[in-house]
Protein backbone atom coordinates (compact mmCIF):
# COMPACT_ATOMS: atom_id res chain seq x y z
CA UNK A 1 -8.71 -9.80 -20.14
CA UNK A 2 -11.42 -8.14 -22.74
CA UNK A 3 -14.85 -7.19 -23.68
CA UNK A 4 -17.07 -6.68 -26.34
CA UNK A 5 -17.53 -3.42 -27.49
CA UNK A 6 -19.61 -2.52 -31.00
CA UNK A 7 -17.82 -0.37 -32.80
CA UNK A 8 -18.84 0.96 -36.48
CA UNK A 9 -16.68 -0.15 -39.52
CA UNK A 10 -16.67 0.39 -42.98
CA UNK A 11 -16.43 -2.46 -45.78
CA UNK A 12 -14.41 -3.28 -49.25
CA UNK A 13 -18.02 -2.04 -50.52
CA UNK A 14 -17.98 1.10 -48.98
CA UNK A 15 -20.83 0.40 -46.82
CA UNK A 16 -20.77 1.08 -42.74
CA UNK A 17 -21.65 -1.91 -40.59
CA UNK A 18 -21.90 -1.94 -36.86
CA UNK A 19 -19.39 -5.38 -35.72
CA UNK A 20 -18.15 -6.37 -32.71
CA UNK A 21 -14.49 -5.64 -31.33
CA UNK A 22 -12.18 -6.82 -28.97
CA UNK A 23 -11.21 -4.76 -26.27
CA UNK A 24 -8.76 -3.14 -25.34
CA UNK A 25 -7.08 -3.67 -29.10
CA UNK A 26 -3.89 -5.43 -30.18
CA UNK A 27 -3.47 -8.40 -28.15
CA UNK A 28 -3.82 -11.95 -28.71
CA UNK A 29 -7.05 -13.68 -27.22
CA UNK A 30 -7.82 -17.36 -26.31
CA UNK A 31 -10.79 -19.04 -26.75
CA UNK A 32 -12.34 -19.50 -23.11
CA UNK A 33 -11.78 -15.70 -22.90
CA UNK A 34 -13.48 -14.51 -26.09
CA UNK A 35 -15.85 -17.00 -25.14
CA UNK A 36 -16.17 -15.21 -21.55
CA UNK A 37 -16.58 -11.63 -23.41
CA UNK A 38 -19.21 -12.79 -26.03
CA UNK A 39 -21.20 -14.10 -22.87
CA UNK A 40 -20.82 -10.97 -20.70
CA UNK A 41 -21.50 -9.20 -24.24
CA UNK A 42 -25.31 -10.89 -24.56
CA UNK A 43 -26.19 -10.56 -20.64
CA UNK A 44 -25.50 -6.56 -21.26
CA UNK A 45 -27.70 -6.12 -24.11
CA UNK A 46 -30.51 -7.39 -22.06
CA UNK A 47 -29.52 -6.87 -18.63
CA UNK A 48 -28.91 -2.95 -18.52
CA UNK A 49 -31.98 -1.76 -20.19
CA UNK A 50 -33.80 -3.74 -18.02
CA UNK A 51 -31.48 -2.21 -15.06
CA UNK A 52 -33.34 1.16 -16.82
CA UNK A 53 -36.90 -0.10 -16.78
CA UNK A 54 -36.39 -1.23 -13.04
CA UNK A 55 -35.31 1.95 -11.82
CA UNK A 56 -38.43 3.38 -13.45
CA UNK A 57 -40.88 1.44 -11.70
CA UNK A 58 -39.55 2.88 -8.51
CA UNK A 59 -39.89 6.08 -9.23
CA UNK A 60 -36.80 7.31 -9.44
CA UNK A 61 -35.45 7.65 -13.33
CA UNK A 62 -36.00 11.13 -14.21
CA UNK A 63 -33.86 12.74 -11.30
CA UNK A 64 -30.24 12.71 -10.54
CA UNK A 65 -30.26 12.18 -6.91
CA UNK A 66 -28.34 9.75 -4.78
CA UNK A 67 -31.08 7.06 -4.08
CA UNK A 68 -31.26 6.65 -8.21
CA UNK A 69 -27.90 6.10 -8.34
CA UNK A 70 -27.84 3.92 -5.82
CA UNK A 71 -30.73 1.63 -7.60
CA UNK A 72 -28.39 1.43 -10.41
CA UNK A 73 -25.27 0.07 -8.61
CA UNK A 74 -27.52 -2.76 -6.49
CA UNK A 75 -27.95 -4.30 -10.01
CA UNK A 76 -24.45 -3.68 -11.28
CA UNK A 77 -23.22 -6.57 -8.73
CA UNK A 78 -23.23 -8.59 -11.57
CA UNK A 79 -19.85 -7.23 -11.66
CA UNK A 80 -18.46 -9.50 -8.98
CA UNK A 81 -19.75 -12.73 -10.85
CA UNK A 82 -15.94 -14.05 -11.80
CA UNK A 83 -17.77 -16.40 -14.32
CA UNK A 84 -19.10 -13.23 -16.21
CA UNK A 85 -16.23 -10.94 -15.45
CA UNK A 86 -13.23 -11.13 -15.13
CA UNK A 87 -11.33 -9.46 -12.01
CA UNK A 88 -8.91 -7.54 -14.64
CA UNK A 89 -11.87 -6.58 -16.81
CA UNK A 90 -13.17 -5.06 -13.07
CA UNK A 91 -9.83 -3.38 -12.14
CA UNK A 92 -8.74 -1.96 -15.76
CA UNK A 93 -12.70 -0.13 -16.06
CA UNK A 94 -13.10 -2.29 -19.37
CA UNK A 95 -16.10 -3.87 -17.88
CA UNK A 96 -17.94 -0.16 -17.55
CA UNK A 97 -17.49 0.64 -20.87
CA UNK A 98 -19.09 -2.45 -21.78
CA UNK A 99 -22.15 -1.98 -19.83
CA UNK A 100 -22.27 2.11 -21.22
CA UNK A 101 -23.01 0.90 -24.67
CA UNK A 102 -25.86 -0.55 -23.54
CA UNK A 103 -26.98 2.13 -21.23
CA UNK A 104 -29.51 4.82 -22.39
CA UNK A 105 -30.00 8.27 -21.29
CA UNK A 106 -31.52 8.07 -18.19
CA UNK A 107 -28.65 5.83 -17.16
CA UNK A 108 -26.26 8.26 -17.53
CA UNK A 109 -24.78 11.70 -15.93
CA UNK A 110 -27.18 14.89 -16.80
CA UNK A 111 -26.00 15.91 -19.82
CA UNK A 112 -23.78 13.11 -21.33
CA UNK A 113 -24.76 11.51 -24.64
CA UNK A 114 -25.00 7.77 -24.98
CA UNK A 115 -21.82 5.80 -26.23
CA UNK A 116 -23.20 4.63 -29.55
CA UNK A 117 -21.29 2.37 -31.85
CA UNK A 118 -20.45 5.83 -33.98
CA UNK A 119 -19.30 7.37 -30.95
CA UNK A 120 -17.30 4.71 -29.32
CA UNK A 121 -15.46 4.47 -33.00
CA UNK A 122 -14.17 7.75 -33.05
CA UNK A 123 -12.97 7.77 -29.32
CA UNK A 124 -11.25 4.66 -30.05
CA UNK A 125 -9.13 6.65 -32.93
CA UNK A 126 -6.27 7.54 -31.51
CA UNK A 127 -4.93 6.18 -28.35
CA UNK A 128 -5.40 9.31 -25.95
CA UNK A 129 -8.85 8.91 -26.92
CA UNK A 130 -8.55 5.26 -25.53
CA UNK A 131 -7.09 6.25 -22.20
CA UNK A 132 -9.85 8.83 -21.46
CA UNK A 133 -12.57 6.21 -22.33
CA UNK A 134 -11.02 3.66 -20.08
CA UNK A 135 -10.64 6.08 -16.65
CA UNK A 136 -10.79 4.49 -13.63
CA UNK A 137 -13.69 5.93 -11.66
CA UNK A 138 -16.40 5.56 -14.47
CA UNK A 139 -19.81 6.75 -13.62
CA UNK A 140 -21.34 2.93 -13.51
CA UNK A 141 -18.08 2.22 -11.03
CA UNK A 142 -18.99 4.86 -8.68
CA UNK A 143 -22.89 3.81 -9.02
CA UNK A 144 -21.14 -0.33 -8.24
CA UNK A 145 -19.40 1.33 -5.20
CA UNK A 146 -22.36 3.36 -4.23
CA UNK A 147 -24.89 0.15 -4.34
CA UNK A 148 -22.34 -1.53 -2.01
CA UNK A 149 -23.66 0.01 0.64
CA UNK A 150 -27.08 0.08 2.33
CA UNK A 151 -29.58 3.47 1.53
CA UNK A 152 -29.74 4.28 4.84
CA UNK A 153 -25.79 4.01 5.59
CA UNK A 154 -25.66 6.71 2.92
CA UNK A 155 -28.58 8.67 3.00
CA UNK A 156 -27.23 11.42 5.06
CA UNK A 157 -25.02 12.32 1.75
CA UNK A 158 -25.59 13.65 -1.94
CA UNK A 159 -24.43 12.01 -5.13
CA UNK A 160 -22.19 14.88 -5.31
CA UNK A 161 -20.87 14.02 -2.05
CA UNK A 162 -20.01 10.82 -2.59
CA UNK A 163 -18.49 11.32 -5.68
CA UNK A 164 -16.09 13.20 -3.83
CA UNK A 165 -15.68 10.60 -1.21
CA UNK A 166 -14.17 8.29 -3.84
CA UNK A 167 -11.89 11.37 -4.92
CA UNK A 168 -9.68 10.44 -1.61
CA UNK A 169 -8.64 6.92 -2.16
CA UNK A 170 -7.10 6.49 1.55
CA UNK A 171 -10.96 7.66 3.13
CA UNK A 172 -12.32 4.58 0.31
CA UNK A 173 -9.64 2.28 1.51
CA UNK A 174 -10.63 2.22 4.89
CA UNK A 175 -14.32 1.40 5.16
CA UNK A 176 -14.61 2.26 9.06
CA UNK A 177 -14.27 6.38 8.28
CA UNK A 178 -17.95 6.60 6.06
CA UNK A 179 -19.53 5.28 8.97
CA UNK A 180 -17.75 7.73 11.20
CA UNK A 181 -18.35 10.98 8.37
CA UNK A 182 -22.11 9.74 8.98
CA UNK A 183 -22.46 9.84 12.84
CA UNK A 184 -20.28 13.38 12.64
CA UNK A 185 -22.98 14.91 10.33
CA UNK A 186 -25.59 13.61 12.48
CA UNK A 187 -24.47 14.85 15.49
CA UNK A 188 -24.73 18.15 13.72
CA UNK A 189 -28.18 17.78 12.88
CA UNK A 190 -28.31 18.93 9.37
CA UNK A 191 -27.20 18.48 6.27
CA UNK A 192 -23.53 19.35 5.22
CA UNK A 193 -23.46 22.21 2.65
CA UNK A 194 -21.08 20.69 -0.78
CA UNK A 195 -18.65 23.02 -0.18
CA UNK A 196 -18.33 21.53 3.86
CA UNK A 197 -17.63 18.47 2.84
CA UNK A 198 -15.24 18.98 0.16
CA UNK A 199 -13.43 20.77 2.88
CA UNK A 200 -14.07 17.68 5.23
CA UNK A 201 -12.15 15.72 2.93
CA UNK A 202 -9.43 17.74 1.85
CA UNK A 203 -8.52 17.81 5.42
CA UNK A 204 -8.23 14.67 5.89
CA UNK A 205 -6.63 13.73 2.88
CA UNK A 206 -3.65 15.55 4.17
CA UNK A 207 -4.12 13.36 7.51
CA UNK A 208 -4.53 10.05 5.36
CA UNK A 209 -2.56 10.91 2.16
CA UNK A 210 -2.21 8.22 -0.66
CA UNK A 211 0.86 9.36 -2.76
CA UNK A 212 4.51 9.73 -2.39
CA UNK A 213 3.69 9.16 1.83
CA UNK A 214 0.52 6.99 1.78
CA UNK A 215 -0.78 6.46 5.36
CA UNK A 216 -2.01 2.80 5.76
CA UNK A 217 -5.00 3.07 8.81
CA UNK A 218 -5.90 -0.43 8.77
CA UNK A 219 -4.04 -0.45 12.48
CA UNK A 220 -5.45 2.69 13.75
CA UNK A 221 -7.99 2.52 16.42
CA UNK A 222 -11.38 3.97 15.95
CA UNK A 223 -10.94 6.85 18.11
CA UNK A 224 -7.93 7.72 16.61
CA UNK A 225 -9.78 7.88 13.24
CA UNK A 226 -12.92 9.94 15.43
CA UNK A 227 -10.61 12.22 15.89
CA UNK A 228 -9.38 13.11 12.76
CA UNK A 229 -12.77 13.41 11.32
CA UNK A 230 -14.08 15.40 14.17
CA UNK A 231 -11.00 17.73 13.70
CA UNK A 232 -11.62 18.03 9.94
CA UNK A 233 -15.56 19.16 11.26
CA UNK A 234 -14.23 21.65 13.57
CA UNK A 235 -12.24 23.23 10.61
CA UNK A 236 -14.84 22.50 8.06
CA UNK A 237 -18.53 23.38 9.51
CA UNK A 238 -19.81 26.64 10.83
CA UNK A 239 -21.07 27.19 13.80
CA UNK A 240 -24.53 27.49 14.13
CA UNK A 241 -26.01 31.27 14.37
């Protein structure tokens, strides 16, 4: 499928306009779906700064923390609306870099600029360029994922935590081990430290692997799964004292 993105071009006159562009480039498009992208196109000029201005009023724009993040992704379920966007448009990433045009600083990672129309011209140069703007696991995907679940079901973890949650597709795939990484860290009564839980998963990424011998756990009992996480803890947390 595509999207809109606004992209800066130059005319016969020598003059630089900012015009809309199909995306991704090179295909042929139909009407209902350029119709689909020019509607998704006008809901994101509005909708995400207001998705800014929201997150404000609760306090929580100027910080990078978890619960911000997870503000943002509660009102990225737009995303699911098939009407709006497409399922490709939601697999491919294309739908993320839609909604970062739109998005202004304090949407973003600490640090990263905005994608202005200037910006998202020269990335689009050369077709490397392309494939790093259209990664899967975009900032506003892992904020989507995030939102998915209720505060309180992640709470116990940090942004940076989760981000590395979502670096072990087999521990995504299977949405019974979060809950069971939750009542582990619990049970310790503190916090993990980043460096624990990076551990935590890298463990069990060799136990639930996702290339070349991808382990599906759909038909593993829970206590088979409590076990593997409570072995990764035993390998991963120090002891108290």
């Amino acid at each position: 499928m595509t999207v809109i993105l606004q992209v800066v071009q130059t005319f016969p006159d020598g003059t630089n306009h900012v015009v809309p562009m199909l995306y991704p480039p090179g295909r042929v498009v139909g009407k209902a779906e350029r119709e689909q992208a020019e509607n998704l196109d006008r809901f994101l000029r509005e909708r995400v700064p207001a998705i800014a201005a929201e997150v404000g009023r609760l306090g929580l724009l100027e910080n990078n923390a978890l619960p911000k993040w997870h503000a943002v992704g509660r009102r990225l379920w737009f995303a699911d609306d098939n009407e709006l966007v497409s399922r490709a448009d939601r697999e491919n990433g294309a739908v993320w870099i839609a909604v970062r045009q739109y998005a202004p600083t304090e949407l973003l990672p600490k640090g990263e600029e905005p994608l202005t129309p200037a910006r998202l011209t020269e990335k689009l140069t050369t077709l490397e360029e392309q494939r790093r703007l259209g990664k899967k696991h975009d900032h506003f995907e892992r904020c989507y994922k995030l939102g998915k679940y209720e505060l309180d079901e992640v709470g116990w973890m940090t942004w940076s935590d989760f981000d590395t949650f979502l670096e072990s597709p087999g521990l995504e795939r299977d949405q019974r081990i979060l809950p069971i990484l939750a009542d582990a860290t619990r049970s310790i009564g503190r916090r993990l430290t980043r460096r624990e839980f990076r551990d935590i998963c890298k463990i069990l990424r060799e136990e639930i692997p996702t290339k070349q011998r991808e382990r599906d756990t759909s038909h593993m009992p829970v206590s088979e799964l409590g076990a593997l996480v409570e072995g990764a803890f035993r390998k991963a947390v120090e002891a108290p004292g």
